[in-house]
C-alpha atoms as a PDB file:
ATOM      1  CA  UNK A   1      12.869  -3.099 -28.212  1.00  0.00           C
ATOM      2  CA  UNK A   2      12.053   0.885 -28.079  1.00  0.00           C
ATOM      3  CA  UNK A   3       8.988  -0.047 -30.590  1.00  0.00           C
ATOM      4  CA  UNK A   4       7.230  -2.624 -28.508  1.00  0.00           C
ATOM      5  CA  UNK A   5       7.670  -0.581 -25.475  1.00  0.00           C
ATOM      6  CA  UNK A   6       6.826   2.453 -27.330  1.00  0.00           C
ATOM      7  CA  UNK A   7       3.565   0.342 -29.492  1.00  0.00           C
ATOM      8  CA  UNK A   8       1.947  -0.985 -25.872  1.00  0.00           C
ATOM      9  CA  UNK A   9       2.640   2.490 -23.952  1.00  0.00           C
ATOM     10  CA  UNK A  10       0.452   4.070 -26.331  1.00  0.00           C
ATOM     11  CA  UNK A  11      -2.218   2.114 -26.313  1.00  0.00           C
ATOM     12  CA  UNK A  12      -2.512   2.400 -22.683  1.00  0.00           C
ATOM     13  CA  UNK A  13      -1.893   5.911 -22.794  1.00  0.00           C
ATOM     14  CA  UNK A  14      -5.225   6.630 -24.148  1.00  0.00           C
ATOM     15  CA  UNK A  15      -6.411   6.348 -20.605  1.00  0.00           C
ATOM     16  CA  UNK A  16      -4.728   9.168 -18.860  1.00  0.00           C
ATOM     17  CA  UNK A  17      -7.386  12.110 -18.941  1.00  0.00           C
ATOM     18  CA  UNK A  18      -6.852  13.399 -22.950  1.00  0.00           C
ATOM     19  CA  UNK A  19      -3.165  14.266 -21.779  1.00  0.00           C
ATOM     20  CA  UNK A  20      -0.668  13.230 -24.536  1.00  0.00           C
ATOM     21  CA  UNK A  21       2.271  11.248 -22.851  1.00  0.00           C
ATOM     22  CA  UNK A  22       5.591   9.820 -24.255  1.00  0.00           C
ATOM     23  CA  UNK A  23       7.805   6.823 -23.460  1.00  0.00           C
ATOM     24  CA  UNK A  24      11.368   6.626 -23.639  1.00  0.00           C
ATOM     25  CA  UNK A  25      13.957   3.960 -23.278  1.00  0.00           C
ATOM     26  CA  UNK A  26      16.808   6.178 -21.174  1.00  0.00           C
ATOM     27  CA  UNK A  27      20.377   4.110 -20.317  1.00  0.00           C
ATOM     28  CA  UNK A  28      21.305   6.747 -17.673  1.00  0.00           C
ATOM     29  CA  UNK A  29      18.193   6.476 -15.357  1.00  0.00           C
ATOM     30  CA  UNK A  30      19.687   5.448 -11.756  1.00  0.00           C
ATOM     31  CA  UNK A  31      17.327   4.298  -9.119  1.00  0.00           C
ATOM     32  CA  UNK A  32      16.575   6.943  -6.106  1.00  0.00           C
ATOM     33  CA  UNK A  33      17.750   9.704  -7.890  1.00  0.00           C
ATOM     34  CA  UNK A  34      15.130  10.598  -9.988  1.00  0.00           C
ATOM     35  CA  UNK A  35      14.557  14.477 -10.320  1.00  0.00           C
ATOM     36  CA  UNK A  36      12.481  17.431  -8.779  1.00  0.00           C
ATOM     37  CA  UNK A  37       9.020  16.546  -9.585  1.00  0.00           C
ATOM     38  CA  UNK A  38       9.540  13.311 -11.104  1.00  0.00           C
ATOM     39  CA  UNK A  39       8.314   9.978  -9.683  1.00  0.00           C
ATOM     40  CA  UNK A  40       9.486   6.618  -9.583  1.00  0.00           C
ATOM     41  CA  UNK A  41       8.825   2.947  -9.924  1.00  0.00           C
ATOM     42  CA  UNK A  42      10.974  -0.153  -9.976  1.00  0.00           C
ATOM     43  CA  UNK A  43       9.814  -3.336 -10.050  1.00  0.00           C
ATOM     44  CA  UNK A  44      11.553  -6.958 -10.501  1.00  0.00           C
ATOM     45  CA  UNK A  45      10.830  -8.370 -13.945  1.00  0.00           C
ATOM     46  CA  UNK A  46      11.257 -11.542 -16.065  1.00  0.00           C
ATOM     47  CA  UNK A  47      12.887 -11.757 -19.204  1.00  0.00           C
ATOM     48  CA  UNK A  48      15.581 -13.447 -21.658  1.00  0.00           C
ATOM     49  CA  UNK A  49      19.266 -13.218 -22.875  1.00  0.00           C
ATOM     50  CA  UNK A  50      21.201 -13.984 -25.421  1.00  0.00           C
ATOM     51  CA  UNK A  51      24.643 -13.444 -25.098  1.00  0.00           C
ATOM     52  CA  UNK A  52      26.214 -11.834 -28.201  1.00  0.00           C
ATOM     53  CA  UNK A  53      29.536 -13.738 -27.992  1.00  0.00           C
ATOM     54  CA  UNK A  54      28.304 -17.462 -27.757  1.00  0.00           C
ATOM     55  CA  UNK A  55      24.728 -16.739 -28.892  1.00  0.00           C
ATOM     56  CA  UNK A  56      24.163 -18.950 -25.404  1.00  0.00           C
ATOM     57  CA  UNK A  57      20.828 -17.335 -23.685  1.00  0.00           C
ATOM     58  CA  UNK A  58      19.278 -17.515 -20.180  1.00  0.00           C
ATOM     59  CA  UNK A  59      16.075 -16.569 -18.560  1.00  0.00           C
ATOM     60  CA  UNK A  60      16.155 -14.427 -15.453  1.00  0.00           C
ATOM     61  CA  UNK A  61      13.186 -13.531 -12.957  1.00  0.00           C
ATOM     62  CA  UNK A  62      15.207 -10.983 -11.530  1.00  0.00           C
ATOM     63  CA  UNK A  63      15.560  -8.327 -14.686  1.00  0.00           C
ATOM     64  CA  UNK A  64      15.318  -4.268 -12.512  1.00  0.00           C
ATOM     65  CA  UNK A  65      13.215  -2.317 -14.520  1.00  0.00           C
ATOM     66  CA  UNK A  66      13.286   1.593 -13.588  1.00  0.00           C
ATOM     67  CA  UNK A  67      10.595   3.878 -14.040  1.00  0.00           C
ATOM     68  CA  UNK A  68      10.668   7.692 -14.146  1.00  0.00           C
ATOM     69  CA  UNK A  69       7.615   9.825 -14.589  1.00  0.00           C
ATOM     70  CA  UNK A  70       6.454  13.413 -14.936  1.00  0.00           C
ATOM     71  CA  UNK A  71       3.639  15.684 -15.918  1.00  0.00           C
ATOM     72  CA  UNK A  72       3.217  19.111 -16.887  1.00  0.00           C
ATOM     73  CA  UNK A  73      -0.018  19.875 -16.163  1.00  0.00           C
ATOM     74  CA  UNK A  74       0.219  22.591 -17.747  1.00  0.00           C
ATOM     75  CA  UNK A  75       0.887  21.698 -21.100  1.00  0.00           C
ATOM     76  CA  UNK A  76      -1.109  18.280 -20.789  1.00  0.00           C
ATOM     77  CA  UNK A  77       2.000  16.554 -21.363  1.00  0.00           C
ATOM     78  CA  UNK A  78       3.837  13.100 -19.303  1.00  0.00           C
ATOM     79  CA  UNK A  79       6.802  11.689 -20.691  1.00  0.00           C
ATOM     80  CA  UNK A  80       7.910   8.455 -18.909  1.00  0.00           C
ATOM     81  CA  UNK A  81      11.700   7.118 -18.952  1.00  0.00           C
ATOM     82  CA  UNK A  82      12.689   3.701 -18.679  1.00  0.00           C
ATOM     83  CA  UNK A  83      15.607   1.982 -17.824  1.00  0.00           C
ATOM     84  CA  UNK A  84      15.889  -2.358 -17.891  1.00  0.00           C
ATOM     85  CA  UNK A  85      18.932  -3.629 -16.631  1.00  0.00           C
ATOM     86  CA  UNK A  86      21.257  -5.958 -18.378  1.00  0.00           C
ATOM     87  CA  UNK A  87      22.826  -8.881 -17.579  1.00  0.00           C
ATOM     88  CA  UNK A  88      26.136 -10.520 -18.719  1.00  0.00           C
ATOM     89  CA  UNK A  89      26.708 -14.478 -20.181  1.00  0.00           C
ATOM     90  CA  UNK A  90      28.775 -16.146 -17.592  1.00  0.00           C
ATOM     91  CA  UNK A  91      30.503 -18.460 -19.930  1.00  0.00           C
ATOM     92  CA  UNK A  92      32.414 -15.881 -21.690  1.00  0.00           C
ATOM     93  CA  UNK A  93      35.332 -14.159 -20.412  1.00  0.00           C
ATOM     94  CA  UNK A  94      34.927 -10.586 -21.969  1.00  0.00           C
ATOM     95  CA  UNK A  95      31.008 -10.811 -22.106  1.00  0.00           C
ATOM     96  CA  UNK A  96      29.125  -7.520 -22.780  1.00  0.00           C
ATOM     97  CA  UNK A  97      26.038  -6.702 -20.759  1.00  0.00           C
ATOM     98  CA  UNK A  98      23.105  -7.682 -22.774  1.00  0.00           C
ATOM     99  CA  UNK A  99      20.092  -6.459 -23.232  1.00  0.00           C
ATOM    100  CA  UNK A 100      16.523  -8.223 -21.776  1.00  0.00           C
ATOM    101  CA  UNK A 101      14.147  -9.402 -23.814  1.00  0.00           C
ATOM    102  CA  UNK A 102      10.627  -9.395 -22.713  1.00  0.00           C
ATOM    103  CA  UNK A 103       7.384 -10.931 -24.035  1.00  0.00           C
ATOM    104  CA  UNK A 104       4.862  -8.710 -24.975  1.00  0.00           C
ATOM    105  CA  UNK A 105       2.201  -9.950 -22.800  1.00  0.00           C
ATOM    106  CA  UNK A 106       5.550  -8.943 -19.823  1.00  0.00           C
ATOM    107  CA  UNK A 107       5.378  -5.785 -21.219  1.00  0.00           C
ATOM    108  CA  UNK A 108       1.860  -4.967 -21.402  1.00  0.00           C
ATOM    109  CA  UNK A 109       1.731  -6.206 -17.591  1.00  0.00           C
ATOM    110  CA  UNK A 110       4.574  -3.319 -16.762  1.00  0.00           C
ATOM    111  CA  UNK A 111       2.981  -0.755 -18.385  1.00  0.00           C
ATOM    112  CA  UNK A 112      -0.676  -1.321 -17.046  1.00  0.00           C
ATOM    113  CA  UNK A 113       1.111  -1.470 -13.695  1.00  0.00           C
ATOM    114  CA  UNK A 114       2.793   1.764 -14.440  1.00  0.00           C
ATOM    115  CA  UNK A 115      -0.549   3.316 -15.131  1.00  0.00           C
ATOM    116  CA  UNK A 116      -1.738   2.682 -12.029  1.00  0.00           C
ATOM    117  CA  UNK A 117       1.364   4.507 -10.440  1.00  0.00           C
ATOM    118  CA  UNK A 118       0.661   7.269 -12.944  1.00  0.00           C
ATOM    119  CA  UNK A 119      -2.794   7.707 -12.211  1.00  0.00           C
ATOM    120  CA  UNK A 120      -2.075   7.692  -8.508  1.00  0.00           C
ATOM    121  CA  UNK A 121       0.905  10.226  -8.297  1.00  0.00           C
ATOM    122  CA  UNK A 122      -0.478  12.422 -11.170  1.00  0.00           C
ATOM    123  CA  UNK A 123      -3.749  12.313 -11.032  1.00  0.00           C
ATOM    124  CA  UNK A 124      -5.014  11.280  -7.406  1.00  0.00           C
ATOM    125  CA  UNK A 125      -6.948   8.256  -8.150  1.00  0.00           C
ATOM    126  CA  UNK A 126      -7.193   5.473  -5.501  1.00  0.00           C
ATOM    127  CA  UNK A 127      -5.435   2.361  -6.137  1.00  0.00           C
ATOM    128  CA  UNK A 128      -7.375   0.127  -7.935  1.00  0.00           C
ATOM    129  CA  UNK A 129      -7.651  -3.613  -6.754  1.00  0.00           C
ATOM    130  CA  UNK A 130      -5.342  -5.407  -9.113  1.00  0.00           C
ATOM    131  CA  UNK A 131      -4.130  -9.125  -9.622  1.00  0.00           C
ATOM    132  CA  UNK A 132      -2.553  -9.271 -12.802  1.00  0.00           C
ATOM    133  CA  UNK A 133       1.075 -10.587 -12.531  1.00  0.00           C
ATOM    134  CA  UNK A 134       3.777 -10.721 -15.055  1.00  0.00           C
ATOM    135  CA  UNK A 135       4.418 -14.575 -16.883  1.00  0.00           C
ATOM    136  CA  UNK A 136       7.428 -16.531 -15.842  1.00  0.00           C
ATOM    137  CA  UNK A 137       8.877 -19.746 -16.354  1.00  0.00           C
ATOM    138  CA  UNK A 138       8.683 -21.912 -13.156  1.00  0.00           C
ATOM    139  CA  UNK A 139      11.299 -24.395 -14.133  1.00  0.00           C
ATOM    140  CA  UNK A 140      13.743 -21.496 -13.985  1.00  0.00           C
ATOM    141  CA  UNK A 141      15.714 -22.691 -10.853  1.00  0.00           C
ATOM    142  CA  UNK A 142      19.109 -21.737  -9.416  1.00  0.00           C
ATOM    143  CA  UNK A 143      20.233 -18.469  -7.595  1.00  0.00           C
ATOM    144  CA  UNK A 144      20.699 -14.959  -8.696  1.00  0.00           C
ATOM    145  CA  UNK A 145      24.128 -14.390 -10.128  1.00  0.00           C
ATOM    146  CA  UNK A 146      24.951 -10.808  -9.178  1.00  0.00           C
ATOM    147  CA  UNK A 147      28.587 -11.026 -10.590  1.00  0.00           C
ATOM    148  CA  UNK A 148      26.819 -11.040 -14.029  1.00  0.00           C
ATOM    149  CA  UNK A 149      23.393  -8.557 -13.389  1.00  0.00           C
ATOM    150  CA  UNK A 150      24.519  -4.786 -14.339  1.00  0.00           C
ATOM    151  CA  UNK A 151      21.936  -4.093 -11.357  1.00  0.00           C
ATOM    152  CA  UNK A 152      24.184  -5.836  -8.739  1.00  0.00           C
ATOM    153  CA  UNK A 153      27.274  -4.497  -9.847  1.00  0.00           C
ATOM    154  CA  UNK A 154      25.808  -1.019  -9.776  1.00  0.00           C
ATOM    155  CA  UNK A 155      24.411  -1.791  -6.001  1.00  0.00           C
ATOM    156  CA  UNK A 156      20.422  -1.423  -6.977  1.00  0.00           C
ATOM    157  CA  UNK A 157      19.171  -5.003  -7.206  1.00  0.00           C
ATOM    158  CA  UNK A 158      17.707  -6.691  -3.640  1.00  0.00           C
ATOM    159  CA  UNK A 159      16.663  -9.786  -5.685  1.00  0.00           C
ATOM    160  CA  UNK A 160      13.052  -9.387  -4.218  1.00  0.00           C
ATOM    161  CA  UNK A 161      11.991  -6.265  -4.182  1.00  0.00           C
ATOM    162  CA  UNK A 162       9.157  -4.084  -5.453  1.00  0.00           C
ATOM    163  CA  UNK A 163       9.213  -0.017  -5.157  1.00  0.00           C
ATOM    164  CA  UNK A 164       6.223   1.519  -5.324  1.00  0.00           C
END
């Protein structure tokens, strides 16, 4: 997962003024408490599980990604952290949180999106006017089950919302 993140961060990160920036995938981000001179950016994503027990999967629209962000100026160096919440099967009794799995054309979506935050918090540029939304199933029906999203349990998912 780290090298698709990593593969479509760089190519985007081409963009940001000649600085060089990194991406990592970082399991102890928590939302809102991000720090000194770091930003942040969540946003509501959708993705796939597969349960590790029962191989059963399930899509969710309702994946939290976290993103943390920071620049030296100085050194002409960003480094971006990244934290997707898992989700547990809810057919198995001792079920492990799983990881998401997102398309690439999901990805690519989060990270262009995440550019624009960049670019606005690090680099004053005005937000640009942008449509592009991330692919989902429609037929995916049924409520959010926030006895098996890590989110939930940890008291950070709202279903619906979008920090920018």
């Amino acid at each position: 997962m780290a090298e698709q993140w990593n593969s479509i961060f760089q190519k985007r990160a081409t963009e940001l003024d000649g600085d060089e920036w990194t991406l990592e995938l970082d399991d102890s981000i928590v939302p809102g408490q991000n720090q000194q001179d770091w930003n942040q950016y969540i946003r509501n994503a959708f993705a796939e599980f597969s349960c590790s027990l029962c191989s059963r999967w399930w899509p969710s629209k309702q994946v939290k990604v976290v993103f943390h962000f920071s620049l030296d100026p100085a050194l002409h160096r960003g480094t971006v952290k990244v934290k997707c919440f898992k989700q547990k099967c809810r057919e198995c009794f001792d079920a492990e949180m799983e990881e998401p799995c997102f398309s690439s054309e999901n990805i690519d979506v989060m990270v262009e999106k995440l550019m624009e935050k960049i670019r606005i918090r690090c680099y004053g540029a005005e937000p640009p006017e942008s449509n592009r939304n991330l692919f989902f199933d429609d037929e995916i029906k049924g409520p959010h089950e926030s006895d098996h999203c890590e989110a939930c349990l940890r008291g950070f998912c709202q279903e619906n919302d979008q920090i920018f």
